[in-house]
PDB file of N, CA and C in Angstrom:
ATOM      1  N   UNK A   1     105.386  77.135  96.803  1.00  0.00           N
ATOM      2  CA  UNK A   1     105.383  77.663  95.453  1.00  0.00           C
ATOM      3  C   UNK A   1     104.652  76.680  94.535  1.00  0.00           C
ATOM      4  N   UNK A   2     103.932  77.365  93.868  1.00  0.00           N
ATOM      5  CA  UNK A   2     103.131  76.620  92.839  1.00  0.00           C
ATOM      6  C   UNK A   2     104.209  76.327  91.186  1.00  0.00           C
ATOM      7  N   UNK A   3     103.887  75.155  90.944  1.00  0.00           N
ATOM      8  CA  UNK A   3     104.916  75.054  89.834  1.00  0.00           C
ATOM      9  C   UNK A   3     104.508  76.416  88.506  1.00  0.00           C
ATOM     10  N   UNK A   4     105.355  76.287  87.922  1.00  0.00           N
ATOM     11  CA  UNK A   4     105.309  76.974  86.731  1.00  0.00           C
ATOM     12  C   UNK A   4     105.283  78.695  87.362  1.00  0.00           C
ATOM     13  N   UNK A   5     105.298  78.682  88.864  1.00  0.00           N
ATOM     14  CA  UNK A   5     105.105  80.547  88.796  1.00  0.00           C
ATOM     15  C   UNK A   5     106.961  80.588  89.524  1.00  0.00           C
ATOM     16  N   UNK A   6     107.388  81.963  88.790  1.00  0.00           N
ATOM     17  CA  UNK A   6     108.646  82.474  89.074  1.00  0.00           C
ATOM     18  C   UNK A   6     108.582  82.828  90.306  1.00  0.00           C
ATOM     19  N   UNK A   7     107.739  83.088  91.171  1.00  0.00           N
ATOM     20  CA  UNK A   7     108.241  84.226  91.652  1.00  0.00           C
ATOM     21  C   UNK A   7     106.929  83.966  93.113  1.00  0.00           C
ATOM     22  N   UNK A   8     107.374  84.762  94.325  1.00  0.00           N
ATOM     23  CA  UNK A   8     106.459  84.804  95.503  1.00  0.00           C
ATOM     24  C   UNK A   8     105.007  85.046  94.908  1.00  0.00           C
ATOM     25  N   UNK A   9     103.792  84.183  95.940  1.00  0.00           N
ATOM     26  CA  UNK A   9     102.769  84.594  95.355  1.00  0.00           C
ATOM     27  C   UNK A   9     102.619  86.059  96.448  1.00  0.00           C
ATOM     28  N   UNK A  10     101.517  86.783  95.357  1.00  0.00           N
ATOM     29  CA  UNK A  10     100.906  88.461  95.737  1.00  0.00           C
ATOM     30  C   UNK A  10      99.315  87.825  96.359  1.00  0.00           C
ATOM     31  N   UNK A  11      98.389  87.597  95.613  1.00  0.00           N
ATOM     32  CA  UNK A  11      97.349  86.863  95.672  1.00  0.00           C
ATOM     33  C   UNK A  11      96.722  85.602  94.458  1.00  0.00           C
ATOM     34  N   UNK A  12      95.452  85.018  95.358  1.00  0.00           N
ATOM     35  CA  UNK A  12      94.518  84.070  94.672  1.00  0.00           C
ATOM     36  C   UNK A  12      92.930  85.000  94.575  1.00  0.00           C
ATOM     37  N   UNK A  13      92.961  84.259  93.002  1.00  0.00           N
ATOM     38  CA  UNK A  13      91.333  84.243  92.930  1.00  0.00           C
ATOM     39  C   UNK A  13      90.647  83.746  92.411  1.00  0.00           C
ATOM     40  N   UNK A  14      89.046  83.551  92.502  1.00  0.00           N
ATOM     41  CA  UNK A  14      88.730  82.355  92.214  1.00  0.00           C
ATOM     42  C   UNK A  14      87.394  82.987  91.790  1.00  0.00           C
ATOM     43  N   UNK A  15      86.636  82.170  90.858  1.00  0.00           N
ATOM     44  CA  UNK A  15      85.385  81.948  90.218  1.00  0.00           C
ATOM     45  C   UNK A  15      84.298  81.509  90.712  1.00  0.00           C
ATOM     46  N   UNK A  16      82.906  81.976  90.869  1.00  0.00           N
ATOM     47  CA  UNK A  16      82.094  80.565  91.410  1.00  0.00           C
ATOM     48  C   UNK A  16      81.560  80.364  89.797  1.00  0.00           C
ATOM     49  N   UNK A  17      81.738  80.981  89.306  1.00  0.00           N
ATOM     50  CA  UNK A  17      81.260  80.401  87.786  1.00  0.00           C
ATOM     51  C   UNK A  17      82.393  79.630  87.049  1.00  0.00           C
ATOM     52  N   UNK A  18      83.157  79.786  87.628  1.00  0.00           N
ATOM     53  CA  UNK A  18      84.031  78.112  86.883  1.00  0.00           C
ATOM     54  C   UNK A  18      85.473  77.283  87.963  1.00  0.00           C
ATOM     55  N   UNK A  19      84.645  76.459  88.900  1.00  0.00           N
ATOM     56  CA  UNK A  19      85.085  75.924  90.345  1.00  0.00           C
ATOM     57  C   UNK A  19      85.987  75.160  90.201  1.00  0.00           C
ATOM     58  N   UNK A  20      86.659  74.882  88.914  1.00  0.00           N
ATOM     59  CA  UNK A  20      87.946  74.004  88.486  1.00  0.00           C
ATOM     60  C   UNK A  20      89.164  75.290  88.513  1.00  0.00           C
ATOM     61  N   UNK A  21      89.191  76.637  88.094  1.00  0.00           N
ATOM     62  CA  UNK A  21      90.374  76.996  87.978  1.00  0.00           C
ATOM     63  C   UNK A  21      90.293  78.463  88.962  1.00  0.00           C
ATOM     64  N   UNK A  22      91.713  78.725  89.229  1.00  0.00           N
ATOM     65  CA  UNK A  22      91.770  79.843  90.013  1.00  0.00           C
ATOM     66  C   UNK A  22      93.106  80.285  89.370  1.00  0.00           C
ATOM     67  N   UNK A  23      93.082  81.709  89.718  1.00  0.00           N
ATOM     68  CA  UNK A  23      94.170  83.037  89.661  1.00  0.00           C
ATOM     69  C   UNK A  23      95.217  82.964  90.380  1.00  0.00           C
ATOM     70  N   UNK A  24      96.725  83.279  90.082  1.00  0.00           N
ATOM     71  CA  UNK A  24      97.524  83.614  90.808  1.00  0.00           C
ATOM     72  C   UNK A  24      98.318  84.483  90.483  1.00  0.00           C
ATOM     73  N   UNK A  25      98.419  85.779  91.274  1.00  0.00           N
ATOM     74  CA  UNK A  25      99.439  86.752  91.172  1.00  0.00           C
ATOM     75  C   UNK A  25     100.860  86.834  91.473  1.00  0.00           C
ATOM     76  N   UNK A  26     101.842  87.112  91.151  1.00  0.00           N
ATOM     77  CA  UNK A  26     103.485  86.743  92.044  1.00  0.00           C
ATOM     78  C   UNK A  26     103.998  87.852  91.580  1.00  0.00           C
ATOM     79  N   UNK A  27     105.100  87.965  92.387  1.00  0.00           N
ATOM     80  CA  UNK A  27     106.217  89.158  92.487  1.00  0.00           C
ATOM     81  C   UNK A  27     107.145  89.223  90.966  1.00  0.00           C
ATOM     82  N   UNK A  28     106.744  88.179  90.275  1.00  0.00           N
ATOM     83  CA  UNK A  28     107.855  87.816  88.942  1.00  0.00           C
ATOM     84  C   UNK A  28     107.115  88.647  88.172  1.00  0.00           C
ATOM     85  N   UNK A  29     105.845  89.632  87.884  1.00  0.00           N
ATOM     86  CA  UNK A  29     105.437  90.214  86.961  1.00  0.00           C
ATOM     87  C   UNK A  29     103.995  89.894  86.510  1.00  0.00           C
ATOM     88  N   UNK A  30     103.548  88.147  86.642  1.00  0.00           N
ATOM     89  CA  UNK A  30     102.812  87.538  85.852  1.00  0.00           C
ATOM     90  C   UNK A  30     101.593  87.158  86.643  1.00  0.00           C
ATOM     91  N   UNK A  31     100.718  86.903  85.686  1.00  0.00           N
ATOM     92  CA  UNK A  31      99.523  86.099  86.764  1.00  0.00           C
ATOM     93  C   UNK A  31      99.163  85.070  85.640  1.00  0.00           C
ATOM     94  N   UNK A  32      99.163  83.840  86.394  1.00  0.00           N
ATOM     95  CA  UNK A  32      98.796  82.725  86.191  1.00  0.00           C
ATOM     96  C   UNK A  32      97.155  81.866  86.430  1.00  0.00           C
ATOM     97  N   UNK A  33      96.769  81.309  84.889  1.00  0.00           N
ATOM     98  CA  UNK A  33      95.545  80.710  85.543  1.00  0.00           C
ATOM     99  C   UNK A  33      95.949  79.219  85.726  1.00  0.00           C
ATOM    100  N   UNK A  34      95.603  78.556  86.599  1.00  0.00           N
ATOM    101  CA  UNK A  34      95.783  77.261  87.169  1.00  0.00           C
ATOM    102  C   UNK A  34      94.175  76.569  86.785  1.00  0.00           C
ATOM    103  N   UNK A  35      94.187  75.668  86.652  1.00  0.00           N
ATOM    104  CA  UNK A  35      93.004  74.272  86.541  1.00  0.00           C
ATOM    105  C   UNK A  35      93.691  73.151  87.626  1.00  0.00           C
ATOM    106  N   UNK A  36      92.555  73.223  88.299  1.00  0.00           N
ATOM    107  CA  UNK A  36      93.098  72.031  89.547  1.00  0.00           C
ATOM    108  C   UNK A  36      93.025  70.387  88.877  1.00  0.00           C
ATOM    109  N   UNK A  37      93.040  70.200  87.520  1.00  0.00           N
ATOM    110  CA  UNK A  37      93.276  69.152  87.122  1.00  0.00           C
ATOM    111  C   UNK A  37      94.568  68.841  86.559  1.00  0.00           C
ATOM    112  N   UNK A  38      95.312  69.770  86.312  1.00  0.00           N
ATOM    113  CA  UNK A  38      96.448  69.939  85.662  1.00  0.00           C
ATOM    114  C   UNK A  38      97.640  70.807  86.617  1.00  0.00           C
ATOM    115  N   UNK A  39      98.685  70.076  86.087  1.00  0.00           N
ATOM    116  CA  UNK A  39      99.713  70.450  87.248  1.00  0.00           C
ATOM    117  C   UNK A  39     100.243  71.558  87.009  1.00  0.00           C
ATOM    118  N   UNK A  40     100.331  72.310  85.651  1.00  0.00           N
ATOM    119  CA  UNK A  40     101.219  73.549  85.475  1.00  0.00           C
ATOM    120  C   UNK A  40     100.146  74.458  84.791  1.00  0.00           C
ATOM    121  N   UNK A  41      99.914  76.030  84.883  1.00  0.00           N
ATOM    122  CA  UNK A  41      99.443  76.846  84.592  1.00  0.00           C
ATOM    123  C   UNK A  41      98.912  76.777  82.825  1.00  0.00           C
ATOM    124  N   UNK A  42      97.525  77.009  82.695  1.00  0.00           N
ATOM    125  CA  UNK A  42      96.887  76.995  81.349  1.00  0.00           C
ATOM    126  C   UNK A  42      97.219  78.007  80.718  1.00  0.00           C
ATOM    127  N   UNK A  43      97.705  79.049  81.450  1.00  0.00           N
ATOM    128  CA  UNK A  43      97.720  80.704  80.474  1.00  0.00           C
ATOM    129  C   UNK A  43      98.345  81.797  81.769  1.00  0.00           C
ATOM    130  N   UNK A  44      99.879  82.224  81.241  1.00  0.00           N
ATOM    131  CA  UNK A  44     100.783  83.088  81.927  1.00  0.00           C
ATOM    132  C   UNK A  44     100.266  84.374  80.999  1.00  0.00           C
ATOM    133  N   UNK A  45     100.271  85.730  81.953  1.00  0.00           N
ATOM    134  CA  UNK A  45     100.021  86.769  81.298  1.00  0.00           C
ATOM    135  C   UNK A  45     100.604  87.959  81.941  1.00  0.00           C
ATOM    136  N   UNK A  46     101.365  88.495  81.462  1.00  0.00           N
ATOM    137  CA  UNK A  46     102.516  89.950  82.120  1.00  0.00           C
ATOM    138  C   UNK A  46     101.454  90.843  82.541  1.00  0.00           C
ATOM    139  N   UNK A  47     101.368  91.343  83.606  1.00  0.00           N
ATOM    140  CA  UNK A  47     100.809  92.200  84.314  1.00  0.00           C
ATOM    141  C   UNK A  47     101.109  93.648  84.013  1.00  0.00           C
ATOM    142  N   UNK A  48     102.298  93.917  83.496  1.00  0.00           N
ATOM    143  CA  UNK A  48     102.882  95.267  82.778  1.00  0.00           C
ATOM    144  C   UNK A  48     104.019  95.414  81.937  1.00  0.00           C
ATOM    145  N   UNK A  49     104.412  96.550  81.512  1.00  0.00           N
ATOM    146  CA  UNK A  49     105.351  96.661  80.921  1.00  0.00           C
ATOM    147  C   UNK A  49     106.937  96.080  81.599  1.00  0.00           C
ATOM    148  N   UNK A  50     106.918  95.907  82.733  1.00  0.00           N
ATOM    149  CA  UNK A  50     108.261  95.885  83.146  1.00  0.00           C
ATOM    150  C   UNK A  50     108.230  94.329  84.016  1.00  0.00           C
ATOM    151  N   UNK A  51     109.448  93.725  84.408  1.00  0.00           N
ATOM    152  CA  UNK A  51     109.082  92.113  85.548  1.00  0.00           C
ATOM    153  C   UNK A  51     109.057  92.670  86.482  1.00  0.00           C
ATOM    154  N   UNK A  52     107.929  93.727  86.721  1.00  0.00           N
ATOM    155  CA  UNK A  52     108.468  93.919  88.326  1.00  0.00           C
ATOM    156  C   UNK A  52     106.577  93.187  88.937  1.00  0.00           C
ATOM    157  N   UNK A  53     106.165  93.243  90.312  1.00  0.00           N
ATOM    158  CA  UNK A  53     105.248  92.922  90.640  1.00  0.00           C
ATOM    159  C   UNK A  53     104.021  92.555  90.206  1.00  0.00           C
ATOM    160  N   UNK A  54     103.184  91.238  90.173  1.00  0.00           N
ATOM    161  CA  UNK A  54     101.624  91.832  89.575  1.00  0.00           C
ATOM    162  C   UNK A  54     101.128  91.990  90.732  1.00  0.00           C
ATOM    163  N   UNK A  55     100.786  93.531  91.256  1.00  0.00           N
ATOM    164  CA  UNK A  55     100.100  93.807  91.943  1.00  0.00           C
ATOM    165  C   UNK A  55      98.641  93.009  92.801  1.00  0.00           C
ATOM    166  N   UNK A  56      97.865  92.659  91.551  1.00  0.00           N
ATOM    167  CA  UNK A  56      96.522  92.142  92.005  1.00  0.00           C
ATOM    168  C   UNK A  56      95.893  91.581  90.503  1.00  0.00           C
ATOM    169  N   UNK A  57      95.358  90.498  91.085  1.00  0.00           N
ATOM    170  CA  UNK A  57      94.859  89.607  89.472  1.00  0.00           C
ATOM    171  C   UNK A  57      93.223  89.464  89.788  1.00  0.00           C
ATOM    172  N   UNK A  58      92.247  89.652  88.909  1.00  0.00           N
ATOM    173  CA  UNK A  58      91.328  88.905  89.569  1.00  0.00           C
ATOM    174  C   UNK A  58      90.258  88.113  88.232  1.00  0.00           C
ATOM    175  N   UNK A  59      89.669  87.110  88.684  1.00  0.00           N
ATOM    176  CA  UNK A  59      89.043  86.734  88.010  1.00  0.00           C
ATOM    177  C   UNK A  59      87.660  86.436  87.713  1.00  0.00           C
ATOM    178  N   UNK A  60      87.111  86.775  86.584  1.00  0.00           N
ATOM    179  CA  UNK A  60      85.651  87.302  87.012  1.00  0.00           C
ATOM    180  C   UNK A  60      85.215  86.974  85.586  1.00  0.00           C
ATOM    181  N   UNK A  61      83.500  86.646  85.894  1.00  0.00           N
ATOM    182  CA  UNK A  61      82.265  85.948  84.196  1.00  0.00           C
ATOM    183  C   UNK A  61      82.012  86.770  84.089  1.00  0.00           C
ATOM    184  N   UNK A  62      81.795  88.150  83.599  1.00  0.00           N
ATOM    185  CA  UNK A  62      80.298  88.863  83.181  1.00  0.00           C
ATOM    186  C   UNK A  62      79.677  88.558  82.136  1.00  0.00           C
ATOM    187  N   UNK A  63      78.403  88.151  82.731  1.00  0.00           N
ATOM    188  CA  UNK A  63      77.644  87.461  80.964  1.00  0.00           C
ATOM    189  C   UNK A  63      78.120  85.786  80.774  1.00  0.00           C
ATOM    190  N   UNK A  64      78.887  85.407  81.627  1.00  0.00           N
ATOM    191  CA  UNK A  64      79.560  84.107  81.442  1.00  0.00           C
ATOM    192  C   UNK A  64      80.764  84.322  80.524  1.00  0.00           C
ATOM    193  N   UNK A  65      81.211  84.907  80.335  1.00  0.00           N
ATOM    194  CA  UNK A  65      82.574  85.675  79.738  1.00  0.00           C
ATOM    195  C   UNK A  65      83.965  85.287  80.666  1.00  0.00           C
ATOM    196  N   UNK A  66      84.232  84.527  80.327  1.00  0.00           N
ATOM    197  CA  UNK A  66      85.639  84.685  81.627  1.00  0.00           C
ATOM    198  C   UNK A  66      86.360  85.661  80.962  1.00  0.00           C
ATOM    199  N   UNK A  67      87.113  86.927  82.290  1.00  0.00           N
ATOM    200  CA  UNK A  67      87.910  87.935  81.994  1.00  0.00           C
ATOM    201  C   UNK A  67      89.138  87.443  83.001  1.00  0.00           C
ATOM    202  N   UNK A  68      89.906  88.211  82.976  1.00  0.00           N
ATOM    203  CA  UNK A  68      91.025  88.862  83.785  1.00  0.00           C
ATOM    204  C   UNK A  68      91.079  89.822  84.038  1.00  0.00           C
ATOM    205  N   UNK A  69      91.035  90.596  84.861  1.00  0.00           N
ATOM    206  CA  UNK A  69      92.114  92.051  85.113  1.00  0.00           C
ATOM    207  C   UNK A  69      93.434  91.672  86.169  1.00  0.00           C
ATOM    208  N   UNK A  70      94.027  92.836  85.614  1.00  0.00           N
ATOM    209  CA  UNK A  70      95.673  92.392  86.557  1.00  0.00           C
ATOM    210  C   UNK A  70      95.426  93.668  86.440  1.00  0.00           C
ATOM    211  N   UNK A  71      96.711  94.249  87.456  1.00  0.00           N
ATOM    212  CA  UNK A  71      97.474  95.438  87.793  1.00  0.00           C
ATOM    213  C   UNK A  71      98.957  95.107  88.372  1.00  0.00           C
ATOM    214  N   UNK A  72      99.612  95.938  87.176  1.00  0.00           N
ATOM    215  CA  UNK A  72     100.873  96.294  87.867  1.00  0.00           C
ATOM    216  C   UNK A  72     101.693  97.197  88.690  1.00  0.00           C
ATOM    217  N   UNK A  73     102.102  97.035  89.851  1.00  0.00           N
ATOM    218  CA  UNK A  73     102.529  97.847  90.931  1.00  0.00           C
ATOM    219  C   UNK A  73     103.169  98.837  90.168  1.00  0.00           C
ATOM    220  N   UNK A  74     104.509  98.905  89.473  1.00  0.00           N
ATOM    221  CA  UNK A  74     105.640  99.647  89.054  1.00  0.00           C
ATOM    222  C   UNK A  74     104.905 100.320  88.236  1.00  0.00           C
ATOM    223  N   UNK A  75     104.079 100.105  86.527  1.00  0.00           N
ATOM    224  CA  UNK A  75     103.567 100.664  85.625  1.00  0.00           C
ATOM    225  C   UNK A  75     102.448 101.092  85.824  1.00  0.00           C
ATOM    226  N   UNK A  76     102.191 101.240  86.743  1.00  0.00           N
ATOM    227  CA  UNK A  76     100.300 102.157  86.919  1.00  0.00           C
ATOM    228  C   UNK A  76      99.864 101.307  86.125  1.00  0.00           C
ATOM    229  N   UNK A  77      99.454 100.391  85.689  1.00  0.00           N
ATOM    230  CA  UNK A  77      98.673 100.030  84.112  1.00  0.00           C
ATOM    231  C   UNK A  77      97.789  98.433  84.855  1.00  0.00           C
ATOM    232  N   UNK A  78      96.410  98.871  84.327  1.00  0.00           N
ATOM    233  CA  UNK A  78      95.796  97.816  84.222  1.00  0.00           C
ATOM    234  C   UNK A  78      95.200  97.461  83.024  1.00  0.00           C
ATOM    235  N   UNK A  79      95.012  95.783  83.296  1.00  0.00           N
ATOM    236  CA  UNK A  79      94.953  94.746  82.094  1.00  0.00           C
ATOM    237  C   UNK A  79      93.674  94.371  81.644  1.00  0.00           C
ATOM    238  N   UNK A  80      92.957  94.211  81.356  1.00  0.00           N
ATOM    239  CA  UNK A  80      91.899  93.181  81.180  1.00  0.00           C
ATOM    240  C   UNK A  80      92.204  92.719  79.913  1.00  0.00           C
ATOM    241  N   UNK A  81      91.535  90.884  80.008  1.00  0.00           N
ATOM    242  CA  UNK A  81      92.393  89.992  79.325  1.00  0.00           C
ATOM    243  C   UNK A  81      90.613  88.916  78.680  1.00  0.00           C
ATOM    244  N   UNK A  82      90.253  88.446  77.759  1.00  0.00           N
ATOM    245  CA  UNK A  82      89.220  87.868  77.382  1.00  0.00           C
ATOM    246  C   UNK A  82      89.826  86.648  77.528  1.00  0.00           C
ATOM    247  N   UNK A  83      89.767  85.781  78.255  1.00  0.00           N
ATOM    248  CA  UNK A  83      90.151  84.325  78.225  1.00  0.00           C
ATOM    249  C   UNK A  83      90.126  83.216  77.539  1.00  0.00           C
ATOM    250  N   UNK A  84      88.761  83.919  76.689  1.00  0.00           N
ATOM    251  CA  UNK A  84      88.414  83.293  75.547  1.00  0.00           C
ATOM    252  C   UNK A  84      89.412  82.724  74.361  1.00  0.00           C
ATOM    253  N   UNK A  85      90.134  83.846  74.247  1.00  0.00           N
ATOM    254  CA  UNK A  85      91.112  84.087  72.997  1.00  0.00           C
ATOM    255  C   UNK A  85      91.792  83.238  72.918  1.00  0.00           C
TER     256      UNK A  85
END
């Protein structure tokens, strides 16, 4: 278990446009971005309305834009997230 996440991980993902941080999905609801310089998560983000699963997280530049999308298993509902913000 990675610190700062509640819950089993679902999946990882990763960037080649920014090779310091990667994605993690878990069963607690949330997906987490991690920086491999730092020991606890830069930015937790609820995957849906309810704590149940984040399905699938992924992380992706378009334009050099870092985004997010998540999906949550229970709420049909997907996320996209500007990282920027």
């Amino acid at each position: 278990m990675l610190l700062g996440s509640g819950g089993e991980i679902k999946g990882i993902s990763t960037s080649d446009a920014d090779p310091t941080t990667f994605l993690v999905s878990a069963d607690d609801g949330y997906a987490r971005l991690y920086d491999v310089r730092l020991p606890l998560p830069v930015l937790s983000l609820a995957a849906g309305f309810s704590e149940k699963s984040c399905g699938a997280a992924l992380s992706v530049h378009p334009d050099g834009v870092p985004m997010i999308f998540m999906g949550a298993e229970e709420d049909e509902v997907i996320r996209l997230w500007d990282v920027r913000a």
